[in-house]
Protein backbone atom coordinates (compact mmCIF):
# COMPACT_ATOMS: atom_id res chain seq x y z
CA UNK A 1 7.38 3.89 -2.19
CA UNK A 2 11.26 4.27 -1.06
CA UNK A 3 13.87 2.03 -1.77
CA UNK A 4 15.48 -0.20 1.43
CA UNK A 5 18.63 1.54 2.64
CA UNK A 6 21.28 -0.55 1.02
CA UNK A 7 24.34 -0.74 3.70
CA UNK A 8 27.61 0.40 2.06
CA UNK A 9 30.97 -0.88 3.26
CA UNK A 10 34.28 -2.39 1.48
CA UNK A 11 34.10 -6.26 1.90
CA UNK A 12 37.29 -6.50 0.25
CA UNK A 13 39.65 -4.78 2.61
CA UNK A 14 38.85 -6.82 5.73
CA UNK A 15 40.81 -9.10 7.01
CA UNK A 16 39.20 -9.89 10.20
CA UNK A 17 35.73 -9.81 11.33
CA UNK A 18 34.88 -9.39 14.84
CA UNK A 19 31.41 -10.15 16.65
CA UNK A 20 29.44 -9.21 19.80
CA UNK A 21 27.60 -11.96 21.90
CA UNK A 22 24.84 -10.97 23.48
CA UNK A 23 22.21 -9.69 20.73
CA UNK A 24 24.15 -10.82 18.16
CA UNK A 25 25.16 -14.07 18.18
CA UNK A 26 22.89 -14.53 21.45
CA UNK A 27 19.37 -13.51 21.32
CA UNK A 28 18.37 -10.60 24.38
CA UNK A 29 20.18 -7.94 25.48
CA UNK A 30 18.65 -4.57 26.21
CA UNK A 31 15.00 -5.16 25.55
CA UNK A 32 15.28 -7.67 28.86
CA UNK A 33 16.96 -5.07 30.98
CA UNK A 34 14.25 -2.16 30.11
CA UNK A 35 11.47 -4.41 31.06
CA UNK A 36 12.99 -5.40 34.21
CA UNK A 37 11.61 -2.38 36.17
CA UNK A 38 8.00 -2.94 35.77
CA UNK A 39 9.03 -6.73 36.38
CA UNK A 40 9.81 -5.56 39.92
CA UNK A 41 7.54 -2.68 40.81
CA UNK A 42 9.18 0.60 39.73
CA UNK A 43 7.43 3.30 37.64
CA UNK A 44 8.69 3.29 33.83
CA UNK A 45 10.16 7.25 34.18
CA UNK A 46 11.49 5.90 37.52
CA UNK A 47 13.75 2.56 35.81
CA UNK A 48 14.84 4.96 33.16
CA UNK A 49 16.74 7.09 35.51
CA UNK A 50 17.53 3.81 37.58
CA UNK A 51 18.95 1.99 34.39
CA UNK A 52 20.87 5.01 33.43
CA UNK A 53 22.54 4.64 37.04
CA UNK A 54 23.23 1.45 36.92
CA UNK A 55 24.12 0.88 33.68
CA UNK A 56 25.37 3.61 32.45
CA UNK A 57 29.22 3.72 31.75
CA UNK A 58 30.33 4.70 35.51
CA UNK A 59 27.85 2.33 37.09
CA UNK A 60 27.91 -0.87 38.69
CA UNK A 61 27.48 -3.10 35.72
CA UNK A 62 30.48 -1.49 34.30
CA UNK A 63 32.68 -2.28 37.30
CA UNK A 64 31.25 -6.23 36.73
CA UNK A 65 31.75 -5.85 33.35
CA UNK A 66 35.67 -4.93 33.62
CA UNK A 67 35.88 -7.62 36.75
CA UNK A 68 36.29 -4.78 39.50
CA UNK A 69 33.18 -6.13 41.35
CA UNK A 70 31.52 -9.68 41.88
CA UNK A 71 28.21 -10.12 40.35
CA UNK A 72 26.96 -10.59 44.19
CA UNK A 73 28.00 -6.93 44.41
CA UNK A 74 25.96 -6.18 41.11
CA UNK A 75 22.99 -7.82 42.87
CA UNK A 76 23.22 -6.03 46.16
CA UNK A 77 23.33 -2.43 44.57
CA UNK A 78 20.65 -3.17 41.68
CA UNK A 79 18.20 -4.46 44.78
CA UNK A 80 19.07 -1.42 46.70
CA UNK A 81 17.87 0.67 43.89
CA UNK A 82 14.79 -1.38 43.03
CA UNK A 83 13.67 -1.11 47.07
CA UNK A 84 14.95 3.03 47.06
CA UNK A 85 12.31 3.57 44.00
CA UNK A 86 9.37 1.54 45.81
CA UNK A 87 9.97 -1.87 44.00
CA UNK A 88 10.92 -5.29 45.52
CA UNK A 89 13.00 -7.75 44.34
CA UNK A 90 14.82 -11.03 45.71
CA UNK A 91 17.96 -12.45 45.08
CA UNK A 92 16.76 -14.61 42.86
CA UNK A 93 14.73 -11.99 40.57
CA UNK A 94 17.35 -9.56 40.85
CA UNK A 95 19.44 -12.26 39.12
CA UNK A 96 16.95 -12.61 36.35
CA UNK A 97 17.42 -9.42 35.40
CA UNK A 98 18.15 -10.12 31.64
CA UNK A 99 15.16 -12.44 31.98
CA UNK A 100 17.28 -15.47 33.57
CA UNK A 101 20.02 -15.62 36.46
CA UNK A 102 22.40 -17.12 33.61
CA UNK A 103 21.09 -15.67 30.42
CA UNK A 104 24.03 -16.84 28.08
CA UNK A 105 23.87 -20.29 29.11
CA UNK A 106 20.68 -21.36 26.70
CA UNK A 107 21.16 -23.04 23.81
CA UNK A 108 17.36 -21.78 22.85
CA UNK A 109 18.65 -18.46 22.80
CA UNK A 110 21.66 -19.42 20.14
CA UNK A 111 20.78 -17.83 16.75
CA UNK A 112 22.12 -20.83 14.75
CA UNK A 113 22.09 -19.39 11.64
CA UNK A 114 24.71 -16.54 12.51
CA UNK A 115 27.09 -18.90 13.78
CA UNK A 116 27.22 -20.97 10.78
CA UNK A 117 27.83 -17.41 8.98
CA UNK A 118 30.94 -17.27 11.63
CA UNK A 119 31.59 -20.67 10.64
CA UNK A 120 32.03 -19.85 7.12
CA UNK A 121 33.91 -16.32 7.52
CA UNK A 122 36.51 -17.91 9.44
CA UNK A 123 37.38 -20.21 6.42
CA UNK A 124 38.63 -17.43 4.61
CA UNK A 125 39.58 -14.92 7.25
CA UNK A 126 40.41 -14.40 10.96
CA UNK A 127 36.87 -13.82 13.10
CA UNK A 128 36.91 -12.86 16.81
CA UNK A 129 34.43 -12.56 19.61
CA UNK A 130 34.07 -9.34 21.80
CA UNK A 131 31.75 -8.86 24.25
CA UNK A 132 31.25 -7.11 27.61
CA UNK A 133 30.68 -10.03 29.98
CA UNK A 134 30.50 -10.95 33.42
CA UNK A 135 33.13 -13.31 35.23
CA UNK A 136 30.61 -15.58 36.75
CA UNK A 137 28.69 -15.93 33.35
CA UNK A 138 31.97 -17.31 31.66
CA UNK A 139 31.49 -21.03 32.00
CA UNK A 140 27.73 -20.90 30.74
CA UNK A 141 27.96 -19.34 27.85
CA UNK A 142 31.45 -21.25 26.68
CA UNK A 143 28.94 -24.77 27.36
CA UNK A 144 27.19 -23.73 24.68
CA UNK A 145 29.14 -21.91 22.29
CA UNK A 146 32.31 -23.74 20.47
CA UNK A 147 34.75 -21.05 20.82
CA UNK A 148 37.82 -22.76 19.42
CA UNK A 149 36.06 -23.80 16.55
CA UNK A 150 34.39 -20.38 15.96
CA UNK A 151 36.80 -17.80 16.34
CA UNK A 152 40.62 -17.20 16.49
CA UNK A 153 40.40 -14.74 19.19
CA UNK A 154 37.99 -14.37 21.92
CA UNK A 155 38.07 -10.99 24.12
CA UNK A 156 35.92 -11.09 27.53
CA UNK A 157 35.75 -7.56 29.13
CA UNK A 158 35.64 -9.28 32.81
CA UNK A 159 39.41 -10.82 31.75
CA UNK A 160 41.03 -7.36 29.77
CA UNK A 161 39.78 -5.37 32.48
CA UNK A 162 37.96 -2.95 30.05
CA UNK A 163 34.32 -3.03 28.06
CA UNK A 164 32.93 -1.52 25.10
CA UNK A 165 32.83 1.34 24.40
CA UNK A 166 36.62 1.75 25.97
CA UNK A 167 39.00 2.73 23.32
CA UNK A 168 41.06 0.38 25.43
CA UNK A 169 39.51 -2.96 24.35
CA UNK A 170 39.35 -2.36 20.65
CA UNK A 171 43.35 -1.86 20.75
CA UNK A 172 43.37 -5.26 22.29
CA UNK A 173 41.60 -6.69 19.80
CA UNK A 174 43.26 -5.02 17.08
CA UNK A 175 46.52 -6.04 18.95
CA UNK A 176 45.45 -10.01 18.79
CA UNK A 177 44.10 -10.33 15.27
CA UNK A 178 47.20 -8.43 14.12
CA UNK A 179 45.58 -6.23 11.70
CA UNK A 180 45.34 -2.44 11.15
CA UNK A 181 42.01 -1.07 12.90
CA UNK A 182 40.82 0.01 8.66
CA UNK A 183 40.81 -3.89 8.16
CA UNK A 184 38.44 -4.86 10.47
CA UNK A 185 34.81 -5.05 10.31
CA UNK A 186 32.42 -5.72 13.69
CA UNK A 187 29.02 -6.35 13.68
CA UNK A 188 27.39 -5.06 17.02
CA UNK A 189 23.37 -3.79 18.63
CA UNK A 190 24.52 -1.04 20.28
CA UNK A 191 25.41 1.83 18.82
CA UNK A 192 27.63 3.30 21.10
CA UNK A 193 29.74 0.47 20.91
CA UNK A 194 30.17 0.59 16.89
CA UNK A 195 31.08 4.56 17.19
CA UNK A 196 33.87 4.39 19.11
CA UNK A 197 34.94 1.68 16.44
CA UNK A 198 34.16 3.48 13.89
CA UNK A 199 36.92 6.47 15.58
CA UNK A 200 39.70 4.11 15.04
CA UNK A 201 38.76 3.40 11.66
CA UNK A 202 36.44 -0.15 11.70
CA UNK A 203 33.66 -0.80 9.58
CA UNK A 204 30.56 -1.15 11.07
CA UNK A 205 27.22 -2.52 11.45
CA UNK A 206 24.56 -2.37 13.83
CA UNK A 207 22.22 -5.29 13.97
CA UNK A 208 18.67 -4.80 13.91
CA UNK A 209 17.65 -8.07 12.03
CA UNK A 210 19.19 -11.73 11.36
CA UNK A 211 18.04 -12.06 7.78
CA UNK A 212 19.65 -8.76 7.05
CA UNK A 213 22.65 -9.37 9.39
CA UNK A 214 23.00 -12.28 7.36
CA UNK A 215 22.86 -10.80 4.26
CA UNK A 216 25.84 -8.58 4.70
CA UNK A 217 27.61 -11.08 6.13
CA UNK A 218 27.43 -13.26 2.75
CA UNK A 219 28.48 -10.16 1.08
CA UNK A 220 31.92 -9.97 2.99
CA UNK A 221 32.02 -14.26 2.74
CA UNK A 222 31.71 -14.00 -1.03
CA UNK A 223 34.37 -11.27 -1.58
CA UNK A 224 37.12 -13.47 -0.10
CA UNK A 225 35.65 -16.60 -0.89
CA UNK A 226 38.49 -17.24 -3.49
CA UNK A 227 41.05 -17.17 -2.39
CA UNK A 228 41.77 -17.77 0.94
CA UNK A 229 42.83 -15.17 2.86
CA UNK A 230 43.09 -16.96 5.85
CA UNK A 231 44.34 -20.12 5.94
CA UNK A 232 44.53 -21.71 9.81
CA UNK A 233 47.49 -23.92 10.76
């Protein structure tokens, strides 16, 4: 029988740890948007190509994701595809497309336990929040999720006017924790999103599952644990 893959990094050099939302801190993500085809009546091979379309890095949800388009627009052109490809789909199930018309508003879909891992990271060093997001989803999800209290910066692609995987976002980031890019560590589910990251010099790590997520996330708590290497005025 093999061993588990141990992950390797270097908890003590970070000085700031950043995290996605949605499939992260948020439960969802992908999984919802793959299903969404047979949801509305297109072939599996035929959604694939769709999704790729739409979004891809040059499609639609891009442009929402940067604010360059209303998510009205998103709607329009993700119906218009559904109907070109046989399917159907209102309004109202186009908008459920990640399984609800506001899927970051649910407190059901919080994973609790991650949080209280941000919670404790942030007594010791800076955390952040960055995640590709939509304009009109802003004042759901920040209902349920205590920014303030969570993280010292918060980057929304729909405000910086670029997403993941942009080079252009990371620098921002980097730019408001103050930090080198080597001193960071981000915790992310798509892998895209962590290699470009990784090109600047982050550490890493791609979450799969919350009791291993959780694990490595004690590991970089209890190298700064003492002392403090962030204190907050």
């Amino acid at each position: 029988m093999t061993s588990p893959t141990v992950f390797e990094f270097h908890p003590e050099r970070v000085r700031a740890a950043v995290f996605d939302l949605g499939g992260v801190l948020f439960e969802g993500g992908p999984r919802e948007v793959m299903a969404f085809g047979t949801r509305v009546g297109v072939k599996p091979e035929e959604w694939a190509e769709l999704r790729r379309e739409v979004f891809g890095n040059n499609g639609t949800w891009a442009r929402l994701e940067r604010g360059e388009c209303s998510f009205a627009h998103f709607l329009e052109e993700l119906r218009h595809h559904v109907h070109s490809a046989g399917g159907r789909a209102t309004i109202e199930e186009a908008a459920a497309f990640m399984g609800a018309s506001d899927p970051l508003s649910r407190r059901s879909v919080v994973r609790e336990q991650m949080i209280e891992a941000v919670l404790s990271l942030r007594e010791v060093m800076q955390t952040a929040l960055l995640t590709n997001n939509v304009r009109e989803w802003r004042a759901g999800w920040q209902t349920v999720l205590d920014t303030e209290a969570l993280f010292d910066v918060v980057i929304d692609s729909s405000q910086v006017g670029a997403r993941k995987p942009e080079t252009k976002i990371y620098e921002i980031t980097r730019t408001a924790l103050g930090v080198n890019h080597d001193e960071i560590f981000f915790i992310d589910d798509i892998g895209q999103n962590l290699k470009a990251a990784r090109a600047l010099g982050w550490q890493t790590y791609l979450f799969r599952e919350e009791p291993d997520a959780l694990r490595v996330l004690q590991r970089l708590y209890r190298a700064h644990e003492r002392p403090s290497r962030h204190v907050r005025p």
